[in-house]
Every structure is written in structure tokens, then in C-alpha cells.
C-alpha atoms as a PDB file:
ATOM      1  CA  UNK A   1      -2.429  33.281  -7.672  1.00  0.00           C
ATOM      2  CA  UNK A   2      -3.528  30.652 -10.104  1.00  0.00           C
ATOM      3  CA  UNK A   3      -0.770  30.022 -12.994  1.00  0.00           C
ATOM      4  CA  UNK A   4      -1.961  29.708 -16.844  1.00  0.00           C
ATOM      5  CA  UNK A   5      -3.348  26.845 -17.898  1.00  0.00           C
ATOM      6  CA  UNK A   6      -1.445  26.424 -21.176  1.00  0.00           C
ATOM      7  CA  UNK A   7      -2.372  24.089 -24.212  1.00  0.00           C
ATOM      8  CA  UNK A   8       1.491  22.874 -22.912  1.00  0.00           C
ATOM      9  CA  UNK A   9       0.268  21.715 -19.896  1.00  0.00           C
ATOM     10  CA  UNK A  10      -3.165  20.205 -21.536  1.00  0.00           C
ATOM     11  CA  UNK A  11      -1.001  18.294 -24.230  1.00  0.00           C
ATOM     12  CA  UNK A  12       1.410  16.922 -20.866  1.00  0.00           C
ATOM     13  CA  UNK A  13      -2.091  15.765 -19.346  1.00  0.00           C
ATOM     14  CA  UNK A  14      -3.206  13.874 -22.217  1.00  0.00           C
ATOM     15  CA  UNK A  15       0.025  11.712 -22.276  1.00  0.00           C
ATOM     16  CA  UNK A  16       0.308  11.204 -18.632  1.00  0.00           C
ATOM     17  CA  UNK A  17      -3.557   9.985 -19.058  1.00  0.00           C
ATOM     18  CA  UNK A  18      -2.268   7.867 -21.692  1.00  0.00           C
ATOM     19  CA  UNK A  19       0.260   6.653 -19.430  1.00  0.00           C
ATOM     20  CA  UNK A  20      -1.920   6.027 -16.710  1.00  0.00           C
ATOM     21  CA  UNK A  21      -3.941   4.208 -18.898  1.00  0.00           C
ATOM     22  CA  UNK A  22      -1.854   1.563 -19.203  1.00  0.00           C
ATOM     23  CA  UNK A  23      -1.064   1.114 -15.415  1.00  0.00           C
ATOM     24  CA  UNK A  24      -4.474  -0.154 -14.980  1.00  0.00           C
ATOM     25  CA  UNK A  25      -6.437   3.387 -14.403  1.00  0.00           C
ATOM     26  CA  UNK A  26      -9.224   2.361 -16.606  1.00  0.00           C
ATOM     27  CA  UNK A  27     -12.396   4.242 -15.221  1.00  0.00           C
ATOM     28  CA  UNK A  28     -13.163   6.741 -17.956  1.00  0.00           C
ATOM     29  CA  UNK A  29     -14.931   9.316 -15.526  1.00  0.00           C
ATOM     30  CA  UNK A  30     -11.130   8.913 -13.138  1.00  0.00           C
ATOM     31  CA  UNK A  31      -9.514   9.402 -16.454  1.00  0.00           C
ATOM     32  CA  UNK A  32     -11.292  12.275 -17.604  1.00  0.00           C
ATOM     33  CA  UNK A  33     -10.915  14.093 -14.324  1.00  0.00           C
ATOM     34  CA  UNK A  34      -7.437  13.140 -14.460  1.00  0.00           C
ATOM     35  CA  UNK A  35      -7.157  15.063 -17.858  1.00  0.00           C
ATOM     36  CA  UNK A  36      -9.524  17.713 -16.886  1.00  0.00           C
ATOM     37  CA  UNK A  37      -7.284  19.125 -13.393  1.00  0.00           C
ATOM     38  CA  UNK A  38      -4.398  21.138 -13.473  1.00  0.00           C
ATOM     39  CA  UNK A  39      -1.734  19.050 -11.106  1.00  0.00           C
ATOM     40  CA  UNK A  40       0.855  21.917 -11.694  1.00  0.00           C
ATOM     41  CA  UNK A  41      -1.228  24.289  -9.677  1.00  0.00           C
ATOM     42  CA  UNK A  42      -0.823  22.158  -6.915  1.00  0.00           C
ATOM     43  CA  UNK A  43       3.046  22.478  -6.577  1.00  0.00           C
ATOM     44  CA  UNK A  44       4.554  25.036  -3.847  1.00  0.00           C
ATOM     45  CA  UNK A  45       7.347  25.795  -6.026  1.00  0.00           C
ATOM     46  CA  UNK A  46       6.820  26.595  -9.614  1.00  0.00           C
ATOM     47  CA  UNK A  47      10.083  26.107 -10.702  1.00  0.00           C
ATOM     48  CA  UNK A  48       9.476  21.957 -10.719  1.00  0.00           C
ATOM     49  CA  UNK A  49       6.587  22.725 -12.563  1.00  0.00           C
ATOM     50  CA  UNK A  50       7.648  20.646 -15.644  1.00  0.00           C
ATOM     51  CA  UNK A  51       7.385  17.554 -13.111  1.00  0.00           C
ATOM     52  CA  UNK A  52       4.233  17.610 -12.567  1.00  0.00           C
ATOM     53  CA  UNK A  53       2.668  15.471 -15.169  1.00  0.00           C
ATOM     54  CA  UNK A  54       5.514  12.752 -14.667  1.00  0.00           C
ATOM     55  CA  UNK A  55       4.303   9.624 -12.712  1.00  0.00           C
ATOM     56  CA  UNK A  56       6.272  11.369  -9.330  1.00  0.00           C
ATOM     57  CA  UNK A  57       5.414  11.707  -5.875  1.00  0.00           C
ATOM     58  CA  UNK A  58       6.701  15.540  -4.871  1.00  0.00           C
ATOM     59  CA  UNK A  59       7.237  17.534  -2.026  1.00  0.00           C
ATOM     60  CA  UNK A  60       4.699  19.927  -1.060  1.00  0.00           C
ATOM     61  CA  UNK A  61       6.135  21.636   2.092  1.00  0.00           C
ATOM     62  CA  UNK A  62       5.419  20.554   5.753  1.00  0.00           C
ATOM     63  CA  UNK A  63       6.621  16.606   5.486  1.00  0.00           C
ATOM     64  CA  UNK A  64       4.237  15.998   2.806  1.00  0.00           C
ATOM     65  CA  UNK A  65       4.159  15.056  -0.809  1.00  0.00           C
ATOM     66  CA  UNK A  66       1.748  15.149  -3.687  1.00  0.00           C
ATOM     67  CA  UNK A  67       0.851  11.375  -4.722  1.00  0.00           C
ATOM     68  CA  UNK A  68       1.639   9.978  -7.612  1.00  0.00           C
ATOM     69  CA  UNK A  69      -1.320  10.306 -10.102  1.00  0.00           C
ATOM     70  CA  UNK A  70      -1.115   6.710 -11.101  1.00  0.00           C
ATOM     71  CA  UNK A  71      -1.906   6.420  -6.699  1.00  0.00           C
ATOM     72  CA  UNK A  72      -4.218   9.150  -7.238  1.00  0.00           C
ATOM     73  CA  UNK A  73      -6.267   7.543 -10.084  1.00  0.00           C
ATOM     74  CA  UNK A  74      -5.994   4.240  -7.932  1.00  0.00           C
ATOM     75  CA  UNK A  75      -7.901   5.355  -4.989  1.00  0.00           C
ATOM     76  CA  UNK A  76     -10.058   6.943  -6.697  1.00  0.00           C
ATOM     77  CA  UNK A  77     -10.932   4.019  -9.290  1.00  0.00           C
ATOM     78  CA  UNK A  78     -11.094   1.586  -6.297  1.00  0.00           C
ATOM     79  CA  UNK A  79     -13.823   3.789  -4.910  1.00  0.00           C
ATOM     80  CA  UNK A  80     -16.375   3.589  -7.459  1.00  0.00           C
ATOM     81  CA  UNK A  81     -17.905   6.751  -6.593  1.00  0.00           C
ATOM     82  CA  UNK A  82     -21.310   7.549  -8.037  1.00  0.00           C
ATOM     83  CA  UNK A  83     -22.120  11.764  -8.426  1.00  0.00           C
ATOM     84  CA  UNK A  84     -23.528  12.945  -4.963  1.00  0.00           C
ATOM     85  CA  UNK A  85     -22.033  10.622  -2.835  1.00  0.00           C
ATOM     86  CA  UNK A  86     -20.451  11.713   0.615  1.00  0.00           C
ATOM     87  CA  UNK A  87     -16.607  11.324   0.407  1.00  0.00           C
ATOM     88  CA  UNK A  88     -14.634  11.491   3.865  1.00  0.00           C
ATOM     89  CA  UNK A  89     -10.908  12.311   2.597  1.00  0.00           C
ATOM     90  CA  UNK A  90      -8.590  11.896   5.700  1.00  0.00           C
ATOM     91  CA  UNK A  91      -5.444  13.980   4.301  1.00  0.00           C
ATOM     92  CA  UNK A  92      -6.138  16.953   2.296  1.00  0.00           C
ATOM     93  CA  UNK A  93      -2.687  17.959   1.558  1.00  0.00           C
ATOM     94  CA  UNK A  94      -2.167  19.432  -1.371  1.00  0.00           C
ATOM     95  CA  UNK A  95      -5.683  19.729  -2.454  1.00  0.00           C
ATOM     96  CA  UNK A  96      -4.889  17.087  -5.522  1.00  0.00           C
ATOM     97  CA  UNK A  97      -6.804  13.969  -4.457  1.00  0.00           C
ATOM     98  CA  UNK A  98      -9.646  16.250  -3.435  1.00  0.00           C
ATOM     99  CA  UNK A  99      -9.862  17.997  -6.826  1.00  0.00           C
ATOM    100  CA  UNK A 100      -9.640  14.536  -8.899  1.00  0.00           C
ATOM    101  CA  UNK A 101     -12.578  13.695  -6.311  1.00  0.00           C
ATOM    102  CA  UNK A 102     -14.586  16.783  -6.814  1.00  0.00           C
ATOM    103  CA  UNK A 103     -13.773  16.260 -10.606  1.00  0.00           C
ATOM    104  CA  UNK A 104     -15.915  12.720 -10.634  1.00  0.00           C
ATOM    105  CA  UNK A 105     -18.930  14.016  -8.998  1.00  0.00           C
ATOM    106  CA  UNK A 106     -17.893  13.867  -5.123  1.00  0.00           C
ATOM    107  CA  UNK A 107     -19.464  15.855  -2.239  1.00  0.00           C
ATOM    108  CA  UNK A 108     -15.942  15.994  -0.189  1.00  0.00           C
ATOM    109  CA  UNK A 109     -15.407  16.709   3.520  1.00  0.00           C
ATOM    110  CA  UNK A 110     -11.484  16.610   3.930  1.00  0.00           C
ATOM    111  CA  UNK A 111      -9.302  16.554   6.940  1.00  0.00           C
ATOM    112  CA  UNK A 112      -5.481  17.629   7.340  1.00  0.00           C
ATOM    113  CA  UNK A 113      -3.557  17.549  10.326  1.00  0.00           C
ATOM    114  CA  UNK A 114      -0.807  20.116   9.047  1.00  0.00           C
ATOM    115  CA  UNK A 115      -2.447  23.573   9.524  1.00  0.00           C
ATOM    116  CA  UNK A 116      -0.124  25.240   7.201  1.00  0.00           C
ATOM    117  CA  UNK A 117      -0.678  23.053   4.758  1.00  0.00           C
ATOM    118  CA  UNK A 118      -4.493  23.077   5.582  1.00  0.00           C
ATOM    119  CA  UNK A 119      -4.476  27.080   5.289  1.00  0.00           C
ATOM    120  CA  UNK A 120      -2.717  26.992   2.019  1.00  0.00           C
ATOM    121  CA  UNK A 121      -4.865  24.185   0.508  1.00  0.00           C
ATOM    122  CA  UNK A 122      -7.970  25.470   1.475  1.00  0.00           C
ATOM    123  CA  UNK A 123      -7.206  28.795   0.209  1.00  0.00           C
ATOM    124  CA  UNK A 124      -6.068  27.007  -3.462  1.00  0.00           C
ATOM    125  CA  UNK A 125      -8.952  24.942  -3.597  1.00  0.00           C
ATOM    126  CA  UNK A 126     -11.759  28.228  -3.184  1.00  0.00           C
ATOM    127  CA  UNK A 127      -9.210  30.065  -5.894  1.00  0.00           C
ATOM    128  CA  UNK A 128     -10.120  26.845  -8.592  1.00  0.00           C
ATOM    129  CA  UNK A 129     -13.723  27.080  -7.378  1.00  0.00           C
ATOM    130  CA  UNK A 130     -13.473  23.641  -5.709  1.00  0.00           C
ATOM    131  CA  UNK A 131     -16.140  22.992  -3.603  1.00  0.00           C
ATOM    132  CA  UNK A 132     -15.227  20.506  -0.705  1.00  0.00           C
ATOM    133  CA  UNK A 133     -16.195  21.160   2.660  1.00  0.00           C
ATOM    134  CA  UNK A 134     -12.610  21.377   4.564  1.00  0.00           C
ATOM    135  CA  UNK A 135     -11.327  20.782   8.254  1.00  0.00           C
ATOM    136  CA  UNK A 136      -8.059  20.802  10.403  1.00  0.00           C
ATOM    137  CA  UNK A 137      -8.194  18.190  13.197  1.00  0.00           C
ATOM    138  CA  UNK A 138      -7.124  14.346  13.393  1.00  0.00           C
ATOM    139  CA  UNK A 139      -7.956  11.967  10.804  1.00  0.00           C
ATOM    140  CA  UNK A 140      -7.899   9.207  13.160  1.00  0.00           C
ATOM    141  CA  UNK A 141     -11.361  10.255  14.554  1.00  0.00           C
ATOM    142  CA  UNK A 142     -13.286  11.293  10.759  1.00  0.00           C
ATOM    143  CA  UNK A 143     -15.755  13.933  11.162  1.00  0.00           C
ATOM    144  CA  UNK A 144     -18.623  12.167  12.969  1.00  0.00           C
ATOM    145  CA  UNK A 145     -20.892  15.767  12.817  1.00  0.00           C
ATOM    146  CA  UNK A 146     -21.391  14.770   8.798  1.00  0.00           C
ATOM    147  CA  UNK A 147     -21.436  10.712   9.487  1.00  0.00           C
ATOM    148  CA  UNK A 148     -22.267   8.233   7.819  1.00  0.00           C
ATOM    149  CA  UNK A 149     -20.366   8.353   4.597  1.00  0.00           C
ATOM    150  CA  UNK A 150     -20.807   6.768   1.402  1.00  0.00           C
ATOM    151  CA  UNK A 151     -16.909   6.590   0.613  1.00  0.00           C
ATOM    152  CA  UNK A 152     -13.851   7.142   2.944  1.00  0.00           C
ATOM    153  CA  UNK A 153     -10.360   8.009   1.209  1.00  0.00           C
ATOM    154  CA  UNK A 154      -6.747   7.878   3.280  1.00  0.00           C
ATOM    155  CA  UNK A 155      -4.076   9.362   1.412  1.00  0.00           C
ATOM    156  CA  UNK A 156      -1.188   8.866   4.116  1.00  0.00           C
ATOM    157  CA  UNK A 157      -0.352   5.700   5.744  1.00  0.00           C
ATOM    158  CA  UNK A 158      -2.193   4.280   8.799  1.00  0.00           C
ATOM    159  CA  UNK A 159      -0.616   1.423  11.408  1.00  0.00           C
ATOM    160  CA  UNK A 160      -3.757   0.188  11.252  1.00  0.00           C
ATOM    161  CA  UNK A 161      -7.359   0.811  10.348  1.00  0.00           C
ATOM    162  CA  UNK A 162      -8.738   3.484  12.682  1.00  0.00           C
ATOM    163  CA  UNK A 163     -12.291   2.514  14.552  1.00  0.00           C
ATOM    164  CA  UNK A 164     -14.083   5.508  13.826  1.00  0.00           C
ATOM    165  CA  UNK A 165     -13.649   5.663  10.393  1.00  0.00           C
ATOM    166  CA  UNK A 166     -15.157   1.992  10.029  1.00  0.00           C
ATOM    167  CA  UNK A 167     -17.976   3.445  12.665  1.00  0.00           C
ATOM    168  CA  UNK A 168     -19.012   6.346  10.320  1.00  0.00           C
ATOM    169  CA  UNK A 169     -19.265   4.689   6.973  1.00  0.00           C
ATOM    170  CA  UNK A 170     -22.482   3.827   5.975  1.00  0.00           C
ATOM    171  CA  UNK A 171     -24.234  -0.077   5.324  1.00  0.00           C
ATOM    172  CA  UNK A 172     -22.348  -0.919   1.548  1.00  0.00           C
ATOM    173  CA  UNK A 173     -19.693   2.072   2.452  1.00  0.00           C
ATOM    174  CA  UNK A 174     -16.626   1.495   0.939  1.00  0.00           C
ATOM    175  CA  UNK A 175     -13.109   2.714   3.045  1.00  0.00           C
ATOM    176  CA  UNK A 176      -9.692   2.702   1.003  1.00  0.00           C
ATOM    177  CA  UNK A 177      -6.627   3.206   3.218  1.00  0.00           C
ATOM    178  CA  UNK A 178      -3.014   2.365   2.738  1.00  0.00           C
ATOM    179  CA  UNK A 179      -2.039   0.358   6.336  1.00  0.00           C
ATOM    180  CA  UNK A 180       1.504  -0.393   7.303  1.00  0.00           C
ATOM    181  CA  UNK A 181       4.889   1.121   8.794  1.00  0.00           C
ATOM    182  CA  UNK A 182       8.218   1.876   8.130  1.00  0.00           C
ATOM    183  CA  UNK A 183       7.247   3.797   4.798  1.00  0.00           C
ATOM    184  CA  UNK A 184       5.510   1.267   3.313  1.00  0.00           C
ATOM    185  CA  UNK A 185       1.782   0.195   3.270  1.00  0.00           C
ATOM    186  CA  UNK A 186      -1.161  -2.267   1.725  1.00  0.00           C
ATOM    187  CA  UNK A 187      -3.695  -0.786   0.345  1.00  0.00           C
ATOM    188  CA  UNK A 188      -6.763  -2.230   2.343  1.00  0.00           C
ATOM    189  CA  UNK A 189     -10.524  -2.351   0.486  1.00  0.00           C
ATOM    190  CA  UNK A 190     -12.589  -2.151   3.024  1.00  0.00           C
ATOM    191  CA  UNK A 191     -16.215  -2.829   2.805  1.00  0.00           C
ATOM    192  CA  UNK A 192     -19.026  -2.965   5.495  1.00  0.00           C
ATOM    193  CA  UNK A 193     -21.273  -5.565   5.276  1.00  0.00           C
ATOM    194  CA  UNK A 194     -25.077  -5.429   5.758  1.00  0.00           C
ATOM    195  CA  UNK A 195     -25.080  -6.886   9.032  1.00  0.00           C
ATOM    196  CA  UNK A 196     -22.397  -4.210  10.114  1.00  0.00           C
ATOM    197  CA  UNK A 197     -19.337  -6.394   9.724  1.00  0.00           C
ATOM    198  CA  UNK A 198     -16.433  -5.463   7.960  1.00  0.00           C
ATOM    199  CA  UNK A 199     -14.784  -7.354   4.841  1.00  0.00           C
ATOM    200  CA  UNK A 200     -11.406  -6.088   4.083  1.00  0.00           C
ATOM    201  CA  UNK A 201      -9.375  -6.765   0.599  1.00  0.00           C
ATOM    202  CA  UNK A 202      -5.814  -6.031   0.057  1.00  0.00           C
ATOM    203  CA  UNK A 203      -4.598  -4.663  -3.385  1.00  0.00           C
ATOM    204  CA  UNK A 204      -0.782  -3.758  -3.798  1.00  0.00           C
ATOM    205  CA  UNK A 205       2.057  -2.279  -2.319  1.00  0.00           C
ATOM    206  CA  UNK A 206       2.488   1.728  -1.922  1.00  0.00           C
ATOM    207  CA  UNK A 207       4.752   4.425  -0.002  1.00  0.00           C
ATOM    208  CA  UNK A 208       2.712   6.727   1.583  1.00  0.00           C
ATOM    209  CA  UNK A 209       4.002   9.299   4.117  1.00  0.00           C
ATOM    210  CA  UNK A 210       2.423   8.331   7.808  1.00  0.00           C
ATOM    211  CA  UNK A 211      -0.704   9.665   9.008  1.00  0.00           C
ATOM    212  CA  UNK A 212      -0.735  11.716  12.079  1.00  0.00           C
ATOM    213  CA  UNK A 213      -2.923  11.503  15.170  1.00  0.00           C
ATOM    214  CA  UNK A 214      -3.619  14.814  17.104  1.00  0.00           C
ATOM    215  CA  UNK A 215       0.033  15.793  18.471  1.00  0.00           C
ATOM    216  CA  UNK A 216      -1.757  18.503  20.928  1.00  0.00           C
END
């Protein structure tokens, strides 16, 4: 059940906007979907709701957190998605990054590996009449049945730059994953070239939780 979304909570997204604002989220269509999406109704436990417009990463239940929403507004700034574009979101988790996503004009196909988590999400995201097109399976492969894609997201932390994913973005596709171990990553730009090539760009350090392959 979806909680109220009080002129409280509105007046808490404005200032952690503000916030974000000055940590370099400057994209006024990421800000405004920042402002416009209720965060708190993507915590399991409603009694840390009052957390949820701090700049805090939070567990969610199954190993996984929800991302800071200065990461959050990162990603989705270094994107530069344009409305219509085909997202590929490897890591639905709480359903937070694909809202903000959805919020700027997105068509999102998302992947989580965590089928609790996947069951809850998907279940949240149809109750805020969020459309994204949703999967459980391994990240690691993408979802070559709706290849190419226009953008690729990675919210969880990769050892290293899956094949596949590179393989189903389109010519001028843009890929932004976090890449490294022991709990902390770079986050990689990743761009593919007209002549198929790939041209990668790193842009600050991030703790991500790891993402994981197909255990089965």
C-alpha cells in the first residue's frame, strides 16, 4: 500500500534537491524528477522513513541498498537521456533509479537478480503507475530479445565491464557502470564509437554493493 504523499515529504524533497544541487546534479529535467518522486515509498520499513530524503544509502532487504540520490542523480545526469530512448537498467532493486529514469522520459527494461526483491519492486512500481518493462535473470548477459539500447545503467558494482552489455548498445550508445572490488568501484563512461569500438571515461569513486551473475 502506497503511503501519503505529504506537503512534509514535498518540502524534504525540495531541500535535498537543493542539496543535490550543489554536489554537481545540475540537469534540470534529473532535478525535477528528483523533486517530483517519492523516495520514501521506496523504503521496506517505514519507520526510517524520515531518512529518506538525507543524502544516505539504506538497506532495502535481501543484501541490497537504495543509492544515494546524489549517485542516483549522477547516473542519471551522466546519461543524457533524451524522452523515448531505450534504457537497459541492470539492477532494479528498489525500484528508485528506475522511477527517477521513468521520471525523465525513459522507456526502461530493468533486470534484478534477487527475486524477492524483484517481486516486491515490480509490484511497487505498477502500484505508482510506473511503466518499465521488468525482468529477473542475470545482468551480466542484458536482455538481448529488446537489443540494441540507446542507454545502459548499472546500479551495483561490476569486476569488470560485461561483453554483452557493450554488444547490445547501439552505434553512439552510452553504458554507465561502477567497475571495481572489494566495495569500491569507478564509475566507467562508456561510449561506442561509430566504427563499433568502445571509448571508456572514468568519473569518481563510489560504493556500490556487487553485482551478481546467475548463482543457478
Amino acid at each position: 500500500m502506497l503511503i501519503e504523499d505529504t506537503y512534509r515529504h514535498k518540502g524534504l524533497r525540495n531541500r535535498m534537491v537543493d542539496d543535490l544541487l550543489k554536489k554537481g546534479i545540475t540537469d534540470l529535467k534529473v532535478l525535477e524528477a528528483l523533486r517530483k518522486v517519492p523516495r520514501h515509498q521506496f523504503f521496506q520499513d517505514q519507520i526510517f522513513i524520515q531518512k529518506a530524503y538525507e543524502d544516505i544509502a539504506f538497506q532495502i532487504g535481501e543484501g541490497q541498498t537504495i543509492s544515494h540520490p546524489s549517485t542516483v542523480g549522477l547516473q542519471t545526469q551522466l546519461l543524457s537521456i533524451q524522452k523515448g530512448e531505450k534504457v537497459l537498467e541492470i539492477g532494479t532493486g528498489s525500484g528508485y533509479q528506475t522511477a527517477i529514469l521513468h521520471a525523465v522520459g525513459a522507456k526502461i527494461f530493468s533486470i534484478e537478480r534477487q527475486h524477492a526483491l524483484f517481486v516486491r519492486t515490480k509490484k511497487l512500481l505498477e502500484s505508482m503507475q510506473i511503466k518499465a518493462t521488468l525482468t529477473f535473470g542475470d545482468g551480466y548477459l542484458g536482455w538481448p530479445a529488446f537489443a540494441p539500447f540507446d542507454k545502459i545503467i548499472v546500479t551495483a558494482g561490476a569486476p569488470f565491464i560485461p561483453p554483452a552489455l557493450c554488444e547490445q548498445l547501439k552505434i553512439n550508445g552510452k553504458l554507465i557502470i561502477p567497475v571495481g572490488t572489494n566495495g569500491v568501484q569507478l564509475m566507467h563512461i562508456v561510449t561506442k564509437k561509430e566504427n563499433g569500438e568502445i571509448d571508456i571515461v572514468i568519473d569518481g569513486e563510489f560504493k556500490f554493493v556487487p553485482l551478481l551473475a546467475d548463482r543457478n
